[in-house]
PDB file of N, CA and C in Angstrom:
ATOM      1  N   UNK A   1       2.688  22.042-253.133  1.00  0.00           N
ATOM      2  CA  UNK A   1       3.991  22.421-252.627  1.00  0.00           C
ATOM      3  C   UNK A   1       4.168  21.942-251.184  1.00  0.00           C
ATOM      4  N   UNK A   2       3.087  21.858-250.617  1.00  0.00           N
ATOM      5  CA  UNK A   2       3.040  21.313-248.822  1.00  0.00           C
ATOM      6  C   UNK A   2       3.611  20.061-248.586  1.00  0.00           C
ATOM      7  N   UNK A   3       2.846  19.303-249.470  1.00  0.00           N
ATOM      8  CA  UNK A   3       3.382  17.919-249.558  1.00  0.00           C
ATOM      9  C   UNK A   3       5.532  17.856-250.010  1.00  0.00           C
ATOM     10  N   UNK A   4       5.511  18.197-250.436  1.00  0.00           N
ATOM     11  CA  UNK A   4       7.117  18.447-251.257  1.00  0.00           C
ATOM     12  C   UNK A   4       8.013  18.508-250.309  1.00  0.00           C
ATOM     13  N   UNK A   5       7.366  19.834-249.225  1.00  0.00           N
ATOM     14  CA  UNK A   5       8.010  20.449-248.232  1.00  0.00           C
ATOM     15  C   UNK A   5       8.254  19.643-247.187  1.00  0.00           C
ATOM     16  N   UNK A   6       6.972  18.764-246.958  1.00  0.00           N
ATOM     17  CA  UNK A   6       7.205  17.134-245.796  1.00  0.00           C
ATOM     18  C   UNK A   6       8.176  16.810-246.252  1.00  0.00           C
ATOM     19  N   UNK A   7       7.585  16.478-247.472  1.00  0.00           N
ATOM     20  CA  UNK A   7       9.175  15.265-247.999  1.00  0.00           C
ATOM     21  C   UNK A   7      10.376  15.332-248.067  1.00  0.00           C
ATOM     22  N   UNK A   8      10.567  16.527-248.005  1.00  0.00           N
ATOM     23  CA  UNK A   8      12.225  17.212-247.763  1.00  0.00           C
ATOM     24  C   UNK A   8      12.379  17.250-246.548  1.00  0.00           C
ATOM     25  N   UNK A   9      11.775  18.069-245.467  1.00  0.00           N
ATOM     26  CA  UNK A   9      11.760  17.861-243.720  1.00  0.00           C
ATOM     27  C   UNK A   9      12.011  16.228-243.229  1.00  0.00           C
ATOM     28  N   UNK A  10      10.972  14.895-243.694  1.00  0.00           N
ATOM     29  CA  UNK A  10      10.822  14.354-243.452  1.00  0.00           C
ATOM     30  C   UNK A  10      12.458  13.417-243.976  1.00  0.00           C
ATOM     31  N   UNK A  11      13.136  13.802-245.274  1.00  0.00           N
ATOM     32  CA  UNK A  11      13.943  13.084-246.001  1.00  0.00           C
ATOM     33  C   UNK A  11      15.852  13.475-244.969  1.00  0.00           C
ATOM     34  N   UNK A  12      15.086  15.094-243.826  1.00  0.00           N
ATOM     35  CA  UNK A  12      16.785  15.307-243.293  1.00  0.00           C
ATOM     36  C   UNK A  12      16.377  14.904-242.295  1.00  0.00           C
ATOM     37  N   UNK A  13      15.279  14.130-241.867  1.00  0.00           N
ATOM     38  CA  UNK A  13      14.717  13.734-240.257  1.00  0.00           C
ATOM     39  C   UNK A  13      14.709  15.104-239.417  1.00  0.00           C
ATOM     40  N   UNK A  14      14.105  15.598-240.001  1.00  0.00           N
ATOM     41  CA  UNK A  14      13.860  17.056-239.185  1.00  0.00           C
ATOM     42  C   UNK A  14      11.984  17.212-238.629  1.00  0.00           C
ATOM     43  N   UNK A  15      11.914  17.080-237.017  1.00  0.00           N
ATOM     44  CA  UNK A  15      11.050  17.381-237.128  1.00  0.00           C
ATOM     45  C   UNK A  15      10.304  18.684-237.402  1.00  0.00           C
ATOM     46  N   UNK A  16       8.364  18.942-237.319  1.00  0.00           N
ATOM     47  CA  UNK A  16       8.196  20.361-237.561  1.00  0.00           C
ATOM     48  C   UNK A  16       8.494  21.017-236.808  1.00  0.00           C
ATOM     49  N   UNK A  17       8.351  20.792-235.064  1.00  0.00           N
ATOM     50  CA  UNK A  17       8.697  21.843-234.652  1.00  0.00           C
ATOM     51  C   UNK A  17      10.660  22.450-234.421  1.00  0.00           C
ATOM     52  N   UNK A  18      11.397  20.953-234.772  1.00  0.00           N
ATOM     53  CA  UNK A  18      12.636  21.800-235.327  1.00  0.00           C
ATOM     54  C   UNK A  18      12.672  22.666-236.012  1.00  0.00           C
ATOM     55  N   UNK A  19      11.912  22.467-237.206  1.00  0.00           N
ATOM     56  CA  UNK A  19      12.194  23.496-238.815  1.00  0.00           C
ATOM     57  C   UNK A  19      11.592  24.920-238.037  1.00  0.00           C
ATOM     58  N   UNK A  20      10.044  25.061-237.051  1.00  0.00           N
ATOM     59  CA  UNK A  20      10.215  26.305-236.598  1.00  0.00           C
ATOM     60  C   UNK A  20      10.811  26.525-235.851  1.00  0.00           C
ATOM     61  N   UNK A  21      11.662  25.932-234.683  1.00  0.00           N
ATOM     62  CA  UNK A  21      12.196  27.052-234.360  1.00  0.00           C
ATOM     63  C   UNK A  21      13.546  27.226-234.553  1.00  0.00           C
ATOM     64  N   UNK A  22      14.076  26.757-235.946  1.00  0.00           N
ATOM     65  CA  UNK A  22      15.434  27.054-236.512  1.00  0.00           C
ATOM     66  C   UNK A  22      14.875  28.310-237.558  1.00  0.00           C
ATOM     67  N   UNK A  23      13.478  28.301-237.903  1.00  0.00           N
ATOM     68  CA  UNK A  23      12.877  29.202-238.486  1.00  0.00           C
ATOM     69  C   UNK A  23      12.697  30.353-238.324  1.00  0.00           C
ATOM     70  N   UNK A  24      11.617  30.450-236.568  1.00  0.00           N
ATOM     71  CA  UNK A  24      11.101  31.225-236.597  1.00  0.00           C
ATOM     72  C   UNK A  24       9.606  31.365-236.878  1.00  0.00           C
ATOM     73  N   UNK A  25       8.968  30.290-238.071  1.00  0.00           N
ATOM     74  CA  UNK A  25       8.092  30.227-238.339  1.00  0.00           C
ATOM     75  C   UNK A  25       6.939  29.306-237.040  1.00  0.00           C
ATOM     76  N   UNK A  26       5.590  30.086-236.835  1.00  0.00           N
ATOM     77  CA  UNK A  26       4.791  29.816-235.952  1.00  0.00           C
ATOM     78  C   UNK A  26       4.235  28.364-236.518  1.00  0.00           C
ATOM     79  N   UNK A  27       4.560  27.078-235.365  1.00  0.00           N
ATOM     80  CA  UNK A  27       3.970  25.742-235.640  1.00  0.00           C
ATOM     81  C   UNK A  27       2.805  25.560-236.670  1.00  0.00           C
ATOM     82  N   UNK A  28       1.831  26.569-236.151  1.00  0.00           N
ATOM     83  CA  UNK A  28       0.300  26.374-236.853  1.00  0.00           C
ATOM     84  C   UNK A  28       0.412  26.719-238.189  1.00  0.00           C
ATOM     85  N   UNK A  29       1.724  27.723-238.608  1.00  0.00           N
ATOM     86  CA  UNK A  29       1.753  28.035-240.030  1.00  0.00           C
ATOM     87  C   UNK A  29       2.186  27.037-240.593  1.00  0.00           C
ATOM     88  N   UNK A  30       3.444  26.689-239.643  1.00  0.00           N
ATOM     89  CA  UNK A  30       3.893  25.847-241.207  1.00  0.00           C
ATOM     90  C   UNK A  30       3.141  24.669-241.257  1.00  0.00           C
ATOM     91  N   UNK A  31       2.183  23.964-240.198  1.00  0.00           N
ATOM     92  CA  UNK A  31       1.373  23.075-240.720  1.00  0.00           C
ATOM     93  C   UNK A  31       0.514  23.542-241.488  1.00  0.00           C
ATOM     94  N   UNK A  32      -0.208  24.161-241.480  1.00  0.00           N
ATOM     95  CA  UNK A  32      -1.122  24.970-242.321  1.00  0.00           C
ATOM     96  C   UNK A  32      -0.704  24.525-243.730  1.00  0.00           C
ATOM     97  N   UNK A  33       0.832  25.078-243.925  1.00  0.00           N
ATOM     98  CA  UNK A  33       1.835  24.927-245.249  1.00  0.00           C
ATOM     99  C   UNK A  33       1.561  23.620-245.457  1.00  0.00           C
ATOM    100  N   UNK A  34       2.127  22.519-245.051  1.00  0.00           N
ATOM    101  CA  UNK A  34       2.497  21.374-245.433  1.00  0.00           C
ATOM    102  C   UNK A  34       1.199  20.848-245.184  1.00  0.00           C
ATOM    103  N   UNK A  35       0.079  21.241-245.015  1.00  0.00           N
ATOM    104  CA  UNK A  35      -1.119  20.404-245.379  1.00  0.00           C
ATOM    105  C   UNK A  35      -2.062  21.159-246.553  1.00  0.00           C
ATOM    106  N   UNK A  36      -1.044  22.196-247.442  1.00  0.00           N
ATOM    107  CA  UNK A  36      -1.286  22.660-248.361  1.00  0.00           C
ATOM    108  C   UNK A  36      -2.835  23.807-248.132  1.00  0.00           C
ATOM    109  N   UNK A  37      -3.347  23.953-246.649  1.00  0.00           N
ATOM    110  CA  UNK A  37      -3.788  24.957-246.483  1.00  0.00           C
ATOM    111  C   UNK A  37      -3.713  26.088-246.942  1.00  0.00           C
ATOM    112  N   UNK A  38      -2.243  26.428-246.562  1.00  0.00           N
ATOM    113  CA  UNK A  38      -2.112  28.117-246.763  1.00  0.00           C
ATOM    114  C   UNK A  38      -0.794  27.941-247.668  1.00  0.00           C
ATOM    115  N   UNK A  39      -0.681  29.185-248.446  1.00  0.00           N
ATOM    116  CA  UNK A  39       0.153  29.710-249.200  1.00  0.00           C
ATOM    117  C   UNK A  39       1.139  30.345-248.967  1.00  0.00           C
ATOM    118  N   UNK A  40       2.981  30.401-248.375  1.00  0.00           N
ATOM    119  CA  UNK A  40       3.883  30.607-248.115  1.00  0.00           C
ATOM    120  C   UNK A  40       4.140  32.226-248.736  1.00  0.00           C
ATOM    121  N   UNK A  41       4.505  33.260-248.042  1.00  0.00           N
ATOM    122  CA  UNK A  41       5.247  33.844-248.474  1.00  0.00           C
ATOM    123  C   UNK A  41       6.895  33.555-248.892  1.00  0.00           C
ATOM    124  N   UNK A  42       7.497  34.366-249.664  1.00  0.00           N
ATOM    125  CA  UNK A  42       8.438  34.154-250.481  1.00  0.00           C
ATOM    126  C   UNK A  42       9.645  34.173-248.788  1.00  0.00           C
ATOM    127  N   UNK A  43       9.595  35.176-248.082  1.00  0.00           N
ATOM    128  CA  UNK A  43      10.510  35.370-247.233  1.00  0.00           C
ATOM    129  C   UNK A  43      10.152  34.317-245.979  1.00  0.00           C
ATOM    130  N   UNK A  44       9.120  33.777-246.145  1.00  0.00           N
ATOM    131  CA  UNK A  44       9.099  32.659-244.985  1.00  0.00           C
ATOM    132  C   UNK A  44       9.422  31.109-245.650  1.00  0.00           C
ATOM    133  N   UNK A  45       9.328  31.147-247.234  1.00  0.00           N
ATOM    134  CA  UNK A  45       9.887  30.176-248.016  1.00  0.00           C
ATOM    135  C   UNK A  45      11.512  30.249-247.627  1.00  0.00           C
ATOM    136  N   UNK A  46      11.943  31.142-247.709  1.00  0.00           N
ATOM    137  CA  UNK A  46      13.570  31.489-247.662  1.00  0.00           C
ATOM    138  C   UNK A  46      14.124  30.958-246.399  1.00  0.00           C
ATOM    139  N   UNK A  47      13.204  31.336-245.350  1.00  0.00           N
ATOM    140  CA  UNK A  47      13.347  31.169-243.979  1.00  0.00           C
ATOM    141  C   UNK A  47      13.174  29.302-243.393  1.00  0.00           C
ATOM    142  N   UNK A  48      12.566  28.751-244.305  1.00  0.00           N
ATOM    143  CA  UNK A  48      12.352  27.458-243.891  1.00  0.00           C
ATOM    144  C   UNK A  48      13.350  26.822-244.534  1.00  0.00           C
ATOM    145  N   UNK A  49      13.635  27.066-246.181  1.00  0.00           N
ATOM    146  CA  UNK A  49      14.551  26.372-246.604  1.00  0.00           C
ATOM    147  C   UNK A  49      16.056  27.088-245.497  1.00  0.00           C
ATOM    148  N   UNK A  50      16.330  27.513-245.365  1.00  0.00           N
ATOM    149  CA  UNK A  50      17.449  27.861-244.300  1.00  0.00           C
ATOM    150  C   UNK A  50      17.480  26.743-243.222  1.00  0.00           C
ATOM    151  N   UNK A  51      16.273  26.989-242.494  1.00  0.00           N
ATOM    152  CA  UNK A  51      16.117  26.375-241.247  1.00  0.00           C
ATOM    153  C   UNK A  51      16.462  24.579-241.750  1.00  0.00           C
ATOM    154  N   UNK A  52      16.326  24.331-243.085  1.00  0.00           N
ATOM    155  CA  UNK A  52      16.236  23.125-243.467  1.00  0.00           C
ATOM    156  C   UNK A  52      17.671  22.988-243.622  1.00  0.00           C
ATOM    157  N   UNK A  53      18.495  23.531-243.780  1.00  0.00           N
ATOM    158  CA  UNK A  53      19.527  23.292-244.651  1.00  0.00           C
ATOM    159  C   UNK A  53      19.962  23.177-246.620  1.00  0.00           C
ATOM    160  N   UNK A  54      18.735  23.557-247.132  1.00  0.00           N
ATOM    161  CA  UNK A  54      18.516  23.446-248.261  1.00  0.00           C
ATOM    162  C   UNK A  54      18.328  24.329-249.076  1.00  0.00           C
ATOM    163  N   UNK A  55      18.410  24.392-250.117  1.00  0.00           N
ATOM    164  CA  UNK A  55      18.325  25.734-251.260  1.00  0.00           C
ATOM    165  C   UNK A  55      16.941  25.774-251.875  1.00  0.00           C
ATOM    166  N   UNK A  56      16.568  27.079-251.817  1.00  0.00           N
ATOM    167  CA  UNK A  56      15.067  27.641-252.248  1.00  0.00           C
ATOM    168  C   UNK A  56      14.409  26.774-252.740  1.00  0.00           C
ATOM    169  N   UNK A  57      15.153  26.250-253.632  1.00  0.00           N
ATOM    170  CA  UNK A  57      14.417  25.587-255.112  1.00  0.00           C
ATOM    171  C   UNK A  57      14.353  23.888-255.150  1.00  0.00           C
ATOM    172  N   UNK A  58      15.501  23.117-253.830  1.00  0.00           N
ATOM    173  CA  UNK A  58      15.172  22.258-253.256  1.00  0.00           C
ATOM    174  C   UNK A  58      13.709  22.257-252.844  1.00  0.00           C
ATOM    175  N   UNK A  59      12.949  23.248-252.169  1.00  0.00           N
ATOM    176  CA  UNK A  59      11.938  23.309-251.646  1.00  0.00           C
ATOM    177  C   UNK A  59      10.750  23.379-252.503  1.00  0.00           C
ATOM    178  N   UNK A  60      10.727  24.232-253.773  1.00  0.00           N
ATOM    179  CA  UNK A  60       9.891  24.380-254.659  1.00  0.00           C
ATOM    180  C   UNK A  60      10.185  23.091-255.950  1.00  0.00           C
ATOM    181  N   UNK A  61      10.835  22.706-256.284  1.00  0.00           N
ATOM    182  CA  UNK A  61      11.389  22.145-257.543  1.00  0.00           C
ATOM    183  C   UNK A  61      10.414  20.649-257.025  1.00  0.00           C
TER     184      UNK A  61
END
């Protein structure tokens, strides 16, 4: 799913530390995320696709 999540960030030219702090989410997490480290909660999933401009399932699908 980490990888997916680049590719969508990377596809609106958004960098990471845009997506956090339109987020909220702490830098180290969401790399963590997108190097498929760690596992997203559902409400910080919600929170990134926001920050992205994109719908949930853009993010998961």
């Amino acid at each position: 799913m980490g990888a997916h999540i680049r590719r969508v960030r990377e596809g609106l030219n958004l960098s990471q530390p845009e997506v956090c702090g339109r987020s909220g989410v702490d830098v180290a997490t969401y790399s963590r995320i997108e190097q498929g480290h760690s596992s997203p909660k559902l409400d910080t999933l919600i929170r990134i696709a926001q920050a992205m401009g994109v719908q949930l399932r853009d993010l998961v699908g």
